[in-house]
N, C-alpha and C. Protein backbone atom coordinates (compact mmCIF):
# COMPACT_ATOMS: atom_id res chain seq x y z
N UNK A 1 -26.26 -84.73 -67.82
CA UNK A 1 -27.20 -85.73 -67.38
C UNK A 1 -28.41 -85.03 -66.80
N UNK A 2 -29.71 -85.37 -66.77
CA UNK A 2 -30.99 -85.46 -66.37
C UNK A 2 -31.10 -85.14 -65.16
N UNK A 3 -31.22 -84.67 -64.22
CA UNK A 3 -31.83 -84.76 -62.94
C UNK A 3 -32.70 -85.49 -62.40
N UNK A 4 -32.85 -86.08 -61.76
CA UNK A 4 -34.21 -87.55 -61.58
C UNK A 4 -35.66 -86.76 -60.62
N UNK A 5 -35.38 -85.68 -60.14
CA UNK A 5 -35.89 -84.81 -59.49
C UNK A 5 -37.06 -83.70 -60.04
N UNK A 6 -35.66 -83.19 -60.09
CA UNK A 6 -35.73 -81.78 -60.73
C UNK A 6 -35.71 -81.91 -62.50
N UNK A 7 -36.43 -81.54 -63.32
CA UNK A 7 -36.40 -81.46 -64.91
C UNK A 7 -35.16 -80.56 -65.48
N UNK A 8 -34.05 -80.58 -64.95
CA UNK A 8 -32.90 -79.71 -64.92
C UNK A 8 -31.34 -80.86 -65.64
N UNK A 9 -30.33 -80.43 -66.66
CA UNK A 9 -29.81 -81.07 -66.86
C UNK A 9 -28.42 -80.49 -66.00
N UNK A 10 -27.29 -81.30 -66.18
CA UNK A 10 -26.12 -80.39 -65.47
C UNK A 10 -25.05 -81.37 -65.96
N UNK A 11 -24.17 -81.07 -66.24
CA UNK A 11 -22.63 -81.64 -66.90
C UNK A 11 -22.21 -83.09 -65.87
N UNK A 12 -21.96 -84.19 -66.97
CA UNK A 12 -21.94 -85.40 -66.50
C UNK A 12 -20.73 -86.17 -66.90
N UNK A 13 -20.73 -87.40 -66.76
CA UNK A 13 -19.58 -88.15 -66.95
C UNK A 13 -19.05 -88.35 -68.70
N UNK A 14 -20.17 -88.14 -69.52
CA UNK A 14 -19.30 -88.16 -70.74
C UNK A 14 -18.67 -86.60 -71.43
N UNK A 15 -18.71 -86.14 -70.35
CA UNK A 15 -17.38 -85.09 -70.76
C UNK A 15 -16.13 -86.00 -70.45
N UNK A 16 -16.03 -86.75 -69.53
CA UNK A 16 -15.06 -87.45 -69.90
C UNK A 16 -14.12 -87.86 -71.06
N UNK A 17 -15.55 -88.85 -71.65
CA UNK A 17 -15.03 -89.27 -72.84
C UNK A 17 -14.85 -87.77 -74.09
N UNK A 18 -14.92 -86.83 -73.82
CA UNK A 18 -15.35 -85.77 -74.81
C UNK A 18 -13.87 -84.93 -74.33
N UNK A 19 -13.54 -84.89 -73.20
CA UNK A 19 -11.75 -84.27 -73.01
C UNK A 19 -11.03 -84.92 -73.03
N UNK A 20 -11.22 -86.57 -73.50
CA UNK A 20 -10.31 -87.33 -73.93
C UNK A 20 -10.30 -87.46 -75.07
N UNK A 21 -11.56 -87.16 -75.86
CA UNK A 21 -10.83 -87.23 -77.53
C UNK A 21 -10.34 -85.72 -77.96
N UNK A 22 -10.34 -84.75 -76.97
CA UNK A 22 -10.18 -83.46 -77.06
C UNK A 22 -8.00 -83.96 -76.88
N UNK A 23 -8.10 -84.57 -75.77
CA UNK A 23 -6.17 -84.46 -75.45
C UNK A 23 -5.45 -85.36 -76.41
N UNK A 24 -6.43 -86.52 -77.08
CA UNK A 24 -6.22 -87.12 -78.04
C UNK A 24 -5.66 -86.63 -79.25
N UNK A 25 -6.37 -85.45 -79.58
CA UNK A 25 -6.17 -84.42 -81.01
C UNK A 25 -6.05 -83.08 -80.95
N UNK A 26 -5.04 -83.19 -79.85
CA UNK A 26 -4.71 -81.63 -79.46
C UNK A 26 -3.07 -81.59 -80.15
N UNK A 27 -3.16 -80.42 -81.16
CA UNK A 27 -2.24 -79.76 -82.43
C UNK A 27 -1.25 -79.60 -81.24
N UNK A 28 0.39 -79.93 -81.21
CA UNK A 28 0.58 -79.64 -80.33
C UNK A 28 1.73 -78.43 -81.20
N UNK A 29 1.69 -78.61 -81.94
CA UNK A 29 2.68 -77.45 -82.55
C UNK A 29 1.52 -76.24 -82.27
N UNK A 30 0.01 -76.07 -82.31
CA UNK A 30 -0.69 -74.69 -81.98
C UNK A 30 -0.68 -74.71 -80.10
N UNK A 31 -0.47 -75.57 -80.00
CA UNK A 31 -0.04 -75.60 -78.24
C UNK A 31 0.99 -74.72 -77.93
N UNK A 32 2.38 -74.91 -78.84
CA UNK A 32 3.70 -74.96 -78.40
C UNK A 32 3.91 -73.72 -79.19
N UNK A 33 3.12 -72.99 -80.02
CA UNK A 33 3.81 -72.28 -81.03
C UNK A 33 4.47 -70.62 -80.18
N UNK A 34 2.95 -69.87 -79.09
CA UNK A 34 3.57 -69.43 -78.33
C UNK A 34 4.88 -69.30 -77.40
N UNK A 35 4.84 -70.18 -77.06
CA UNK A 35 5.98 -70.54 -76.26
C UNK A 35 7.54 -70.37 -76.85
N UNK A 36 7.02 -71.01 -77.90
CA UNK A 36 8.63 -71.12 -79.04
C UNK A 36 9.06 -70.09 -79.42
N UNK A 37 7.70 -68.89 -80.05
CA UNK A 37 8.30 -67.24 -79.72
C UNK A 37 8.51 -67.08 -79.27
N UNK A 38 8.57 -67.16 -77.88
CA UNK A 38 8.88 -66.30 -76.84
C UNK A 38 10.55 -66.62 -76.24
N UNK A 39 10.31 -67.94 -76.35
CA UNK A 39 11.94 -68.44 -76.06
C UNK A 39 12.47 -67.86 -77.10
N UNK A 40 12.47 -68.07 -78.15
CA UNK A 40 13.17 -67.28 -79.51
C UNK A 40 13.78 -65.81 -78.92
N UNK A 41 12.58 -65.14 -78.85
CA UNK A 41 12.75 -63.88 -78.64
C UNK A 41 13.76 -63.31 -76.99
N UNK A 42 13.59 -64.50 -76.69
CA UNK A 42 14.22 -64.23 -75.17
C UNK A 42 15.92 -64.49 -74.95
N UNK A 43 15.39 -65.42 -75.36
CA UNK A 43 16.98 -66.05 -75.63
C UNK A 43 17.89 -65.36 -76.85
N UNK A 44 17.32 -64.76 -78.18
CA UNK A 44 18.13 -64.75 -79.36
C UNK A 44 18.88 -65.82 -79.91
N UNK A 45 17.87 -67.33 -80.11
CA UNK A 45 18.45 -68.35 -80.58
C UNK A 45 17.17 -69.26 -80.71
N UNK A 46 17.26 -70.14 -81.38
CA UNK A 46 16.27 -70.99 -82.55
C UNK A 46 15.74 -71.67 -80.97
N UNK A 47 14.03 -71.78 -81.01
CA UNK A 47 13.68 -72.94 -80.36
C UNK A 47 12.83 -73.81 -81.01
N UNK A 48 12.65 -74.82 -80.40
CA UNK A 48 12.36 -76.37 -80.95
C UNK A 48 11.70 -76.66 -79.89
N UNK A 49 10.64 -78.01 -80.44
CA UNK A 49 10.04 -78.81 -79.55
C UNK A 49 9.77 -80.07 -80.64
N UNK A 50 10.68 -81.28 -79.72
CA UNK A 50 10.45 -82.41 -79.98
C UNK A 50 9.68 -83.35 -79.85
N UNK A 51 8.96 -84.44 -80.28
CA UNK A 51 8.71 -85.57 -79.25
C UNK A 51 9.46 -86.78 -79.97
N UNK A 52 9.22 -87.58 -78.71
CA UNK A 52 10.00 -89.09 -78.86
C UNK A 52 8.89 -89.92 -79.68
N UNK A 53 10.13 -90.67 -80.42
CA UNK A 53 9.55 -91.59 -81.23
C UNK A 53 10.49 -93.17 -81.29
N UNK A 54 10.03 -93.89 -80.54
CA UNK A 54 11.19 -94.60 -80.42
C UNK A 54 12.79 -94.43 -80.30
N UNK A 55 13.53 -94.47 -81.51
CA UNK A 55 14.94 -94.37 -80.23
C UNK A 55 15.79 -92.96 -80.80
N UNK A 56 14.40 -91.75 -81.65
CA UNK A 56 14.36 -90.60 -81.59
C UNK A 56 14.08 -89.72 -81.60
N UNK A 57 13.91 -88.07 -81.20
CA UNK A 57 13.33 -87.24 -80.83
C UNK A 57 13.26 -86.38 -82.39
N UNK A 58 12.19 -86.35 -82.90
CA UNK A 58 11.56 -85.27 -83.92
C UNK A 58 10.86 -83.98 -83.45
N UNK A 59 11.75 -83.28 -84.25
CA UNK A 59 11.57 -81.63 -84.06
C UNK A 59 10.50 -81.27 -85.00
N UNK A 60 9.24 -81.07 -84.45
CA UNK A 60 7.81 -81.02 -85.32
C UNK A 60 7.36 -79.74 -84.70
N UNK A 61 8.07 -78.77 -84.26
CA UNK A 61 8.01 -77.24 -84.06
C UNK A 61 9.30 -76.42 -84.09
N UNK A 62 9.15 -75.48 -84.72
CA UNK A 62 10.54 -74.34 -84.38
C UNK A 62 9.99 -73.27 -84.40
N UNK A 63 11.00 -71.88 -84.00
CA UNK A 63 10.72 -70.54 -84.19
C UNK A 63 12.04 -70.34 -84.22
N UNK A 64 12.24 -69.79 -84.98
CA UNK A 64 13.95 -68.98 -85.30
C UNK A 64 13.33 -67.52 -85.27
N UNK A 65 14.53 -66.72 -84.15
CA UNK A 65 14.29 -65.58 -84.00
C UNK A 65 14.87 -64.76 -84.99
N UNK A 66 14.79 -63.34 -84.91
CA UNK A 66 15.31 -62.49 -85.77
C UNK A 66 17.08 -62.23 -85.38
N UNK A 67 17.41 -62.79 -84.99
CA UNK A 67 18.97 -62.75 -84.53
C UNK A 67 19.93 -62.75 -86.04
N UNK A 68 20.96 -61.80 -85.85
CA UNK A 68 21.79 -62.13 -87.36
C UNK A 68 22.37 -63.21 -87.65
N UNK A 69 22.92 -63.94 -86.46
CA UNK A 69 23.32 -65.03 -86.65
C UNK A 69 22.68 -66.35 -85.91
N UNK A 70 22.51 -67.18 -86.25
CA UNK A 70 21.97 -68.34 -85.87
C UNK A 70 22.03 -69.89 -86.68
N UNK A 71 21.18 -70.57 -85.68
CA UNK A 71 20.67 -72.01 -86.53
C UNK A 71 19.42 -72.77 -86.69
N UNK A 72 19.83 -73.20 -87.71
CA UNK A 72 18.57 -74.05 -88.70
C UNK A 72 18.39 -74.63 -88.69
N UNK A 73 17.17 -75.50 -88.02
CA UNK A 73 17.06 -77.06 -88.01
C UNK A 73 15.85 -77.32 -89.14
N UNK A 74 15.42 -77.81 -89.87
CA UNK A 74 14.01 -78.35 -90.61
C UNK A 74 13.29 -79.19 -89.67
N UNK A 75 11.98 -78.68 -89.85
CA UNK A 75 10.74 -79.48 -89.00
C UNK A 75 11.26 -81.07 -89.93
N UNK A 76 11.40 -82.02 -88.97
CA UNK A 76 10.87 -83.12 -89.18
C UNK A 76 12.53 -84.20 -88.80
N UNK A 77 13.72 -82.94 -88.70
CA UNK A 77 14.93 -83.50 -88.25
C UNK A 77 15.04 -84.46 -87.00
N UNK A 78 15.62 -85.35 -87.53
CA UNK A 78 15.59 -86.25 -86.43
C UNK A 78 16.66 -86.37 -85.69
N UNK A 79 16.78 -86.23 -83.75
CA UNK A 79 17.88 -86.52 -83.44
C UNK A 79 18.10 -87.78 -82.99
N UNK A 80 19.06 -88.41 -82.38
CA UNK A 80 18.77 -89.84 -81.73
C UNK A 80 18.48 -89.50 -80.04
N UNK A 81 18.04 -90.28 -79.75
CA UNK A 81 16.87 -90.00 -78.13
C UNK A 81 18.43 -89.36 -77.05
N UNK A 82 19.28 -89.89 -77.58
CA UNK A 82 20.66 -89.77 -76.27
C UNK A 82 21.46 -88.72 -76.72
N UNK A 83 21.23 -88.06 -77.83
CA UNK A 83 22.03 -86.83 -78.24
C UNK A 83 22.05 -85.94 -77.29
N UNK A 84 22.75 -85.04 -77.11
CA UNK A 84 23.16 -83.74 -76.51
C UNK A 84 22.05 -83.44 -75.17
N UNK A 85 21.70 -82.00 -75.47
CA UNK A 85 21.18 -81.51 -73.96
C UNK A 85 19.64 -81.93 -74.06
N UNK A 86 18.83 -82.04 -75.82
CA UNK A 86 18.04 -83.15 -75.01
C UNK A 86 17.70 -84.59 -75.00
N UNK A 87 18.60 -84.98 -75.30
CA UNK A 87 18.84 -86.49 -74.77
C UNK A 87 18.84 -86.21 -73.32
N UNK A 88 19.81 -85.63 -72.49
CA UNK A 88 20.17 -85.90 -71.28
C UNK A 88 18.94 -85.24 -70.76
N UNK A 89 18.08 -84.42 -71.00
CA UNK A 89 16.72 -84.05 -70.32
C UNK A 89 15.61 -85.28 -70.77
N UNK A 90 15.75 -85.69 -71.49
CA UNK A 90 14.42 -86.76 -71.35
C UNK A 90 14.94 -88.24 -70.95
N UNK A 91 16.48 -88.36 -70.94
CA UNK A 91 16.69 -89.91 -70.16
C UNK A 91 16.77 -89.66 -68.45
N UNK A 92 16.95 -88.49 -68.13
CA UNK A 92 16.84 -87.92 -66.64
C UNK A 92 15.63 -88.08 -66.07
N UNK A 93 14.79 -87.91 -67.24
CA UNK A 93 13.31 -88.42 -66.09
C UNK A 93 12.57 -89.39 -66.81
N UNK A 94 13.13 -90.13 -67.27
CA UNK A 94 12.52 -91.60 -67.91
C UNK A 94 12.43 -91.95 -66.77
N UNK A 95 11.42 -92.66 -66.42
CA UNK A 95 11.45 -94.13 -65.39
C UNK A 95 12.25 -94.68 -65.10
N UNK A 96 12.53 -95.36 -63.92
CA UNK A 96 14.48 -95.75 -63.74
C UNK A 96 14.25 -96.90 -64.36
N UNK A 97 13.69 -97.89 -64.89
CA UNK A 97 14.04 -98.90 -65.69
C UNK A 97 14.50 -98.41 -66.84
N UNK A 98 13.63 -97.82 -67.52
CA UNK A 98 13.85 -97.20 -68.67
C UNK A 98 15.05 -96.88 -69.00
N UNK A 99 15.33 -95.86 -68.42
CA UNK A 99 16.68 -95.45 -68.01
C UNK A 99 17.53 -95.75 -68.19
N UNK A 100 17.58 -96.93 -67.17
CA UNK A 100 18.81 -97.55 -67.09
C UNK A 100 19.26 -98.65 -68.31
N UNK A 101 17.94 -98.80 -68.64
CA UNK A 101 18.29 -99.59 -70.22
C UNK A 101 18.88 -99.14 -71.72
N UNK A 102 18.46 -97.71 -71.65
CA UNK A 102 18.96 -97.05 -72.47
C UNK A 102 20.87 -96.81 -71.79
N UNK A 103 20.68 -96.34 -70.50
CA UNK A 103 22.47 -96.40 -70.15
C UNK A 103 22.91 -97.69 -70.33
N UNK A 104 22.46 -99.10 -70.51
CA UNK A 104 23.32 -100.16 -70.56
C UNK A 104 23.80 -100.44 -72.00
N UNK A 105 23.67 -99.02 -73.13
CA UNK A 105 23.86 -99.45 -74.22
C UNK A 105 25.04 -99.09 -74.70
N UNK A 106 26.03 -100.30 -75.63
CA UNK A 106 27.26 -99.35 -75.61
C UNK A 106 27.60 -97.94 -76.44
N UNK A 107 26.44 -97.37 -77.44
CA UNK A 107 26.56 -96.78 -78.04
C UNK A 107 25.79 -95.18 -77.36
N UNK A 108 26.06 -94.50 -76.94
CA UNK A 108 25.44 -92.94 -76.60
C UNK A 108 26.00 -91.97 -77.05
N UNK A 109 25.15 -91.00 -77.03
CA UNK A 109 25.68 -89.63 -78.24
C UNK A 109 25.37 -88.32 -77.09
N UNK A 110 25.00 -88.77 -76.01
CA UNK A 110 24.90 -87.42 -74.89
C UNK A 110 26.25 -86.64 -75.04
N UNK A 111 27.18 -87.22 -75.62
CA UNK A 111 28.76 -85.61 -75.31
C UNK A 111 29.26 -85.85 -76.87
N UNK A 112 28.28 -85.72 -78.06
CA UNK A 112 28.35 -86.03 -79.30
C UNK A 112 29.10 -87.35 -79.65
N UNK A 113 30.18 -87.76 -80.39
CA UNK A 113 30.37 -88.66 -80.46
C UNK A 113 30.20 -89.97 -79.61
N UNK A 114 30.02 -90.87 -80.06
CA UNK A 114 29.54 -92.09 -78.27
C UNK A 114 31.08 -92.65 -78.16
N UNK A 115 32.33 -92.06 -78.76
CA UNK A 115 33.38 -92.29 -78.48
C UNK A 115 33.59 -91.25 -77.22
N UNK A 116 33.54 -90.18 -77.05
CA UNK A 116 33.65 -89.16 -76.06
C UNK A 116 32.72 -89.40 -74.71
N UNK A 117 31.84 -90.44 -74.72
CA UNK A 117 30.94 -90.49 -73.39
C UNK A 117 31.87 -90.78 -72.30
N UNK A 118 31.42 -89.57 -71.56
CA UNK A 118 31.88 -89.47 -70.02
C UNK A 118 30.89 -90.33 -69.02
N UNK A 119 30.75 -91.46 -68.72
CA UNK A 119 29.60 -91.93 -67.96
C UNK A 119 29.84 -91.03 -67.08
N UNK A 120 30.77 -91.37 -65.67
CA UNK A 120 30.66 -90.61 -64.40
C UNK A 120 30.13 -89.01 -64.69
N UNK A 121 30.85 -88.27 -65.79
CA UNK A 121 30.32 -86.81 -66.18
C UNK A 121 28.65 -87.23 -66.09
N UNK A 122 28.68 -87.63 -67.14
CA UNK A 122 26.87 -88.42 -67.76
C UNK A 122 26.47 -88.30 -65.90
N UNK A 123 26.25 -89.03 -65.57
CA UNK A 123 25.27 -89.63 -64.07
C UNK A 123 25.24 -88.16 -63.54
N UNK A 124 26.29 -87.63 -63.50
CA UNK A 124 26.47 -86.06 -62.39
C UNK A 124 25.55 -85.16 -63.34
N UNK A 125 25.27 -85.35 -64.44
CA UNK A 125 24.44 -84.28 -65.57
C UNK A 125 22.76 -84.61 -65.45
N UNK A 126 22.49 -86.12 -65.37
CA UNK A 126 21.45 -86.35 -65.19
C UNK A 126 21.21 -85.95 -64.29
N UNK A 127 21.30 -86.10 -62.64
CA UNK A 127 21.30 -85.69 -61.77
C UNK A 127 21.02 -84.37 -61.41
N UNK A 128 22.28 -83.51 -62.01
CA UNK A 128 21.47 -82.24 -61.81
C UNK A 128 20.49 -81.61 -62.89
N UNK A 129 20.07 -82.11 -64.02
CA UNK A 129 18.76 -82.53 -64.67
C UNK A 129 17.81 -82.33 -64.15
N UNK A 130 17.46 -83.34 -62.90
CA UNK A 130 16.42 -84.06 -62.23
C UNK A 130 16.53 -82.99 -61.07
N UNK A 131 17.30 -82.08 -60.73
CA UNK A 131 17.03 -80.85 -60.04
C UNK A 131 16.69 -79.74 -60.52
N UNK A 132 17.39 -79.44 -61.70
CA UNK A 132 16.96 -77.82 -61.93
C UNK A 132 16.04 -77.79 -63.51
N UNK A 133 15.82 -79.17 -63.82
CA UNK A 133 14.67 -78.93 -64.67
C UNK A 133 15.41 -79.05 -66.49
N UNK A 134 16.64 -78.74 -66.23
CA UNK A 134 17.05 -78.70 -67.84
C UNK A 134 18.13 -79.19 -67.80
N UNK A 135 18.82 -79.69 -68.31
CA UNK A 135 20.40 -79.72 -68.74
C UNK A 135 20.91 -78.77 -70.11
N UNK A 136 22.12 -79.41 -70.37
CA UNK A 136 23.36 -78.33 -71.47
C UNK A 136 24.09 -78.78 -72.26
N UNK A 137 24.34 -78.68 -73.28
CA UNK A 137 25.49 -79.24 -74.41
C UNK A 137 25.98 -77.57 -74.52
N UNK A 138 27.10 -77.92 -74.38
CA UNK A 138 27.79 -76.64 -75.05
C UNK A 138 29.11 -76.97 -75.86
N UNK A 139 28.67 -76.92 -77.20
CA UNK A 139 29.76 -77.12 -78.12
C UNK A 139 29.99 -78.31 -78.55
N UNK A 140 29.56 -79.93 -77.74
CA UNK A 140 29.57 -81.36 -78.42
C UNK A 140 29.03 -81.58 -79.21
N UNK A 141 27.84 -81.87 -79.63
CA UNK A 141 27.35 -81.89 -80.90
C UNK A 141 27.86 -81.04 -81.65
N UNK A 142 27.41 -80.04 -81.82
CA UNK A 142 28.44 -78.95 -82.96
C UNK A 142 29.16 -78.06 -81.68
N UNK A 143 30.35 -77.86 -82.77
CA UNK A 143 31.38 -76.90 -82.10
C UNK A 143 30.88 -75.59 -82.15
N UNK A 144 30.70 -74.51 -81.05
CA UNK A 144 30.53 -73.49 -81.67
C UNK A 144 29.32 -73.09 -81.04
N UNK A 145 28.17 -74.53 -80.89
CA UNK A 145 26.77 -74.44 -80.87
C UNK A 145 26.00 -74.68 -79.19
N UNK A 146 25.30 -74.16 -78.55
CA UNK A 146 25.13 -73.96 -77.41
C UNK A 146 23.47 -74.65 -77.46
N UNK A 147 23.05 -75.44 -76.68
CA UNK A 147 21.67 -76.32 -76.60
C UNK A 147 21.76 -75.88 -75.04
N UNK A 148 20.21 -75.71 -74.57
CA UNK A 148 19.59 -76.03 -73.40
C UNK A 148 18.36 -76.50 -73.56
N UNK A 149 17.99 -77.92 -72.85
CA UNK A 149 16.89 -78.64 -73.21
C UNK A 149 16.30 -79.11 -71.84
N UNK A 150 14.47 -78.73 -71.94
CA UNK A 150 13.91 -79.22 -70.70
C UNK A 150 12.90 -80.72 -71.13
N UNK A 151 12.11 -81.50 -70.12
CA UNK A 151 11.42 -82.58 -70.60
C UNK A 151 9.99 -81.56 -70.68
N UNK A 152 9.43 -82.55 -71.47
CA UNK A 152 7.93 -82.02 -71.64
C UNK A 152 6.66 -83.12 -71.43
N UNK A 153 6.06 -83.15 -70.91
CA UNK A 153 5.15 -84.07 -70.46
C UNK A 153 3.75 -84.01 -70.51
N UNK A 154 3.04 -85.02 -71.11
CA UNK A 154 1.50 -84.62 -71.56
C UNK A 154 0.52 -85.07 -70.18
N UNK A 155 -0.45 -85.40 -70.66
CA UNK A 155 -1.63 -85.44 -69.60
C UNK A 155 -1.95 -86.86 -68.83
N UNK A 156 -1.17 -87.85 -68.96
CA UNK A 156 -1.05 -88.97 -68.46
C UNK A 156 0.25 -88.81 -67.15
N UNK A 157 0.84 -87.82 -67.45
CA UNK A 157 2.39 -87.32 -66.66
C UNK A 157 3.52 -88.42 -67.29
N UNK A 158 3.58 -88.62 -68.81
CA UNK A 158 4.56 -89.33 -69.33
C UNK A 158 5.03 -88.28 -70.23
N UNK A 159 6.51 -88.86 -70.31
CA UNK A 159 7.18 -87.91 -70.70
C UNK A 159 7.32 -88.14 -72.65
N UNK A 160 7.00 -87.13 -73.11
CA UNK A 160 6.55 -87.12 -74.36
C UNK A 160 7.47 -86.31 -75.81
N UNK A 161 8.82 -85.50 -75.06
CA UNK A 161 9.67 -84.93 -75.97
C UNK A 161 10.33 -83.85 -75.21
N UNK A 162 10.55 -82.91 -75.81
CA UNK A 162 11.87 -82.13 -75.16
C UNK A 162 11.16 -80.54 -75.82
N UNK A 163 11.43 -79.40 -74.99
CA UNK A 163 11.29 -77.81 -75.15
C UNK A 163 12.85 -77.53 -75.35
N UNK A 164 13.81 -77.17 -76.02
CA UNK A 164 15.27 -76.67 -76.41
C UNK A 164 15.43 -75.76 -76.92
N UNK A 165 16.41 -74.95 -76.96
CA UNK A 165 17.12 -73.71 -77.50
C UNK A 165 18.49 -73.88 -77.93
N UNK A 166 18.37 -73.25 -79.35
CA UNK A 166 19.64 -73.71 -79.34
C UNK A 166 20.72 -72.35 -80.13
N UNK A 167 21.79 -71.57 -79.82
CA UNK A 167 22.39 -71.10 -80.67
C UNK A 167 23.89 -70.69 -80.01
N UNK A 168 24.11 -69.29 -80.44
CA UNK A 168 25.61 -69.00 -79.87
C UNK A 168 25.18 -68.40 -78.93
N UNK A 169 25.62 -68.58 -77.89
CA UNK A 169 25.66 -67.75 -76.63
C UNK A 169 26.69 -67.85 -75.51
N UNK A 170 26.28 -66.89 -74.84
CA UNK A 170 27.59 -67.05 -73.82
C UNK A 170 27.55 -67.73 -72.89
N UNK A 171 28.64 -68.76 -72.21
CA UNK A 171 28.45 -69.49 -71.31
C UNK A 171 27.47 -68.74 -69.85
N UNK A 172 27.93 -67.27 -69.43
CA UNK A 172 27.10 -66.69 -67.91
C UNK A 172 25.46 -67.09 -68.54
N UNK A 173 25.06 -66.41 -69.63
CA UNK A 173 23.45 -66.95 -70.28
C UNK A 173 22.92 -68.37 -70.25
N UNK A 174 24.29 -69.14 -69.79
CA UNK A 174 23.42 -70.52 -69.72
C UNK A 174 22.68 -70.93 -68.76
N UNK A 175 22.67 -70.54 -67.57
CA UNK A 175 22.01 -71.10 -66.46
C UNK A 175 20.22 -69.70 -66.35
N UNK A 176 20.66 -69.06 -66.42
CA UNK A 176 19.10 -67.78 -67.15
C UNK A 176 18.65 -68.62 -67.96
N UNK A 177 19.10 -68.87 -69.36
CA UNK A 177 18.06 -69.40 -70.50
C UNK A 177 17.71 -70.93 -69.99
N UNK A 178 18.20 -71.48 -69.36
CA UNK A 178 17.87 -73.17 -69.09
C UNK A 178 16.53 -72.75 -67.89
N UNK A 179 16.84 -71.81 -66.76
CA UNK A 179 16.02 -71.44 -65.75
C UNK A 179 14.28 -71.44 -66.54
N UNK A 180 14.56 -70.10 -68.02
CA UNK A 180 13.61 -69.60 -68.72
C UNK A 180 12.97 -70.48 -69.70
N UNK A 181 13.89 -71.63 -70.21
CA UNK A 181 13.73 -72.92 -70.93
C UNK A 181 12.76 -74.20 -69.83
N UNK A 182 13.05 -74.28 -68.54
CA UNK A 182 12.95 -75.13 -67.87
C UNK A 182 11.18 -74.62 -67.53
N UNK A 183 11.05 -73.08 -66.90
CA UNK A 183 9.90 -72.65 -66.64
C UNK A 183 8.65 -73.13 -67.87
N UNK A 184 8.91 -72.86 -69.01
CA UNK A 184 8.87 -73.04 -70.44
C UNK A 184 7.77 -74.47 -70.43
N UNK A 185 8.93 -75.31 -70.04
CA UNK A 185 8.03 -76.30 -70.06
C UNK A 185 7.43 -77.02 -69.55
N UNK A 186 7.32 -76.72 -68.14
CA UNK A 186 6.30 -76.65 -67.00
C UNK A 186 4.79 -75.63 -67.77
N UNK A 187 4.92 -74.94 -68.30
CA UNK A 187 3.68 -74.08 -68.88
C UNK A 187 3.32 -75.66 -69.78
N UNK A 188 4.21 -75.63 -70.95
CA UNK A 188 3.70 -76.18 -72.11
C UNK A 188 3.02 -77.80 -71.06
N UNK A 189 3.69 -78.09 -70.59
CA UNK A 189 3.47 -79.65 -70.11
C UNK A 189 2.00 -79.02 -69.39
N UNK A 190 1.59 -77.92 -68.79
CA UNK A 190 0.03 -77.67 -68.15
C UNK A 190 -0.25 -77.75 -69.11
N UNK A 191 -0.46 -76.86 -69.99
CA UNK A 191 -1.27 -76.84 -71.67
C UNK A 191 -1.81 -78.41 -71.48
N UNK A 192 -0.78 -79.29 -71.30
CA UNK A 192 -1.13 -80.35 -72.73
C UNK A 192 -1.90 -81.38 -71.66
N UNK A 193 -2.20 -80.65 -70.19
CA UNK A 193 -2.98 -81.10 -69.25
C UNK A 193 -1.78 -81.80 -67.93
């Protein structure tokens, strides 16, 4: 804007509108792509970044590390929003309505089958969720297969998909990689403002 004074211009209110069509069309896979190496490389197991799409989370980033053994997800796999470790990271900090609407349903896949749901387990998982930033599947969804998943949140502070890792590892590595998963997406969620 103009100066009314001085013949001098200086940065005004339609930057506004100009970093909002900027957060509008921000690539978030060139956002996230760092990050996903690095978990890769840290962990020695595939990372992912989802977002929600109604009642599921699409994996529209990966990095599979150089590890001999591992797993494969395809960009565009869909999980359902209540599956495994990140289901239980993005219904942990849904809004408590929200929330609780998704828990009043009889069908959930948080401990893989929605025949196996532990509610009381469930509530004690969210919970500590909503403290240390990530939760864990180890072995429900697939046998064998080890998930740690944090929430990820864009520039409104709504919660928008999930940062996860997922492969074989050892149970002592789970609470390190969820710590390193959880940090993870506190970065990515600044990125995205």
């Amino acid at each position: 804007q103009k100066g009314p004074e001085e013949k001098t211009y200086s940065l005004g209110p339609g930057l506004i509108s100009l970093s909002r069509s900027v957060l509008d069309n921000l690539d978030y896979r060139e956002t996230i792509s760092p990050f996903l190496e690095t978990l890769a490389r840290d962990t020695g197991s595939t990372a992912l970044f989802g977002i929600i799409n109604g009642n599921s989370l699409f994996v529209i980033a990966k990095y599979e590390g150089s590890q001999s053994i591992g797993v494969t997800i395809r960009l565009g796999h869909r999980f359902h929003i209540t599956a495994g470790a990140h289901g239980k990271a993005i219904v942990a900090f849904m809004p408590e309505k929200e929330r609780n609407k998704i828990l009043e349903r009889d069908r959930l896949f948080f401990h893989g089958d929605s025949s196996m749901l532990d509610r009381p387990r469930l509530n004690e998982e969210l919970m500590q969720c909503r403290t240390t930033g990530y939760s864990i599947d180890i072995g429900e969804l697939s046998p064998g297969i080890t998930a740690v998943a944090s929430p990820v949140f864009n520039s409104q502070d709504s919660l928008i998909g999930a940062l996860f890792v997922i492969g074989i590892f050892r149970e002592p590595q789970i609470a390190e990689y969820g710590r390193v998963v959880a940090l993870n997406a506190i970065q990515v969620s600044r990125m995205l403002g």
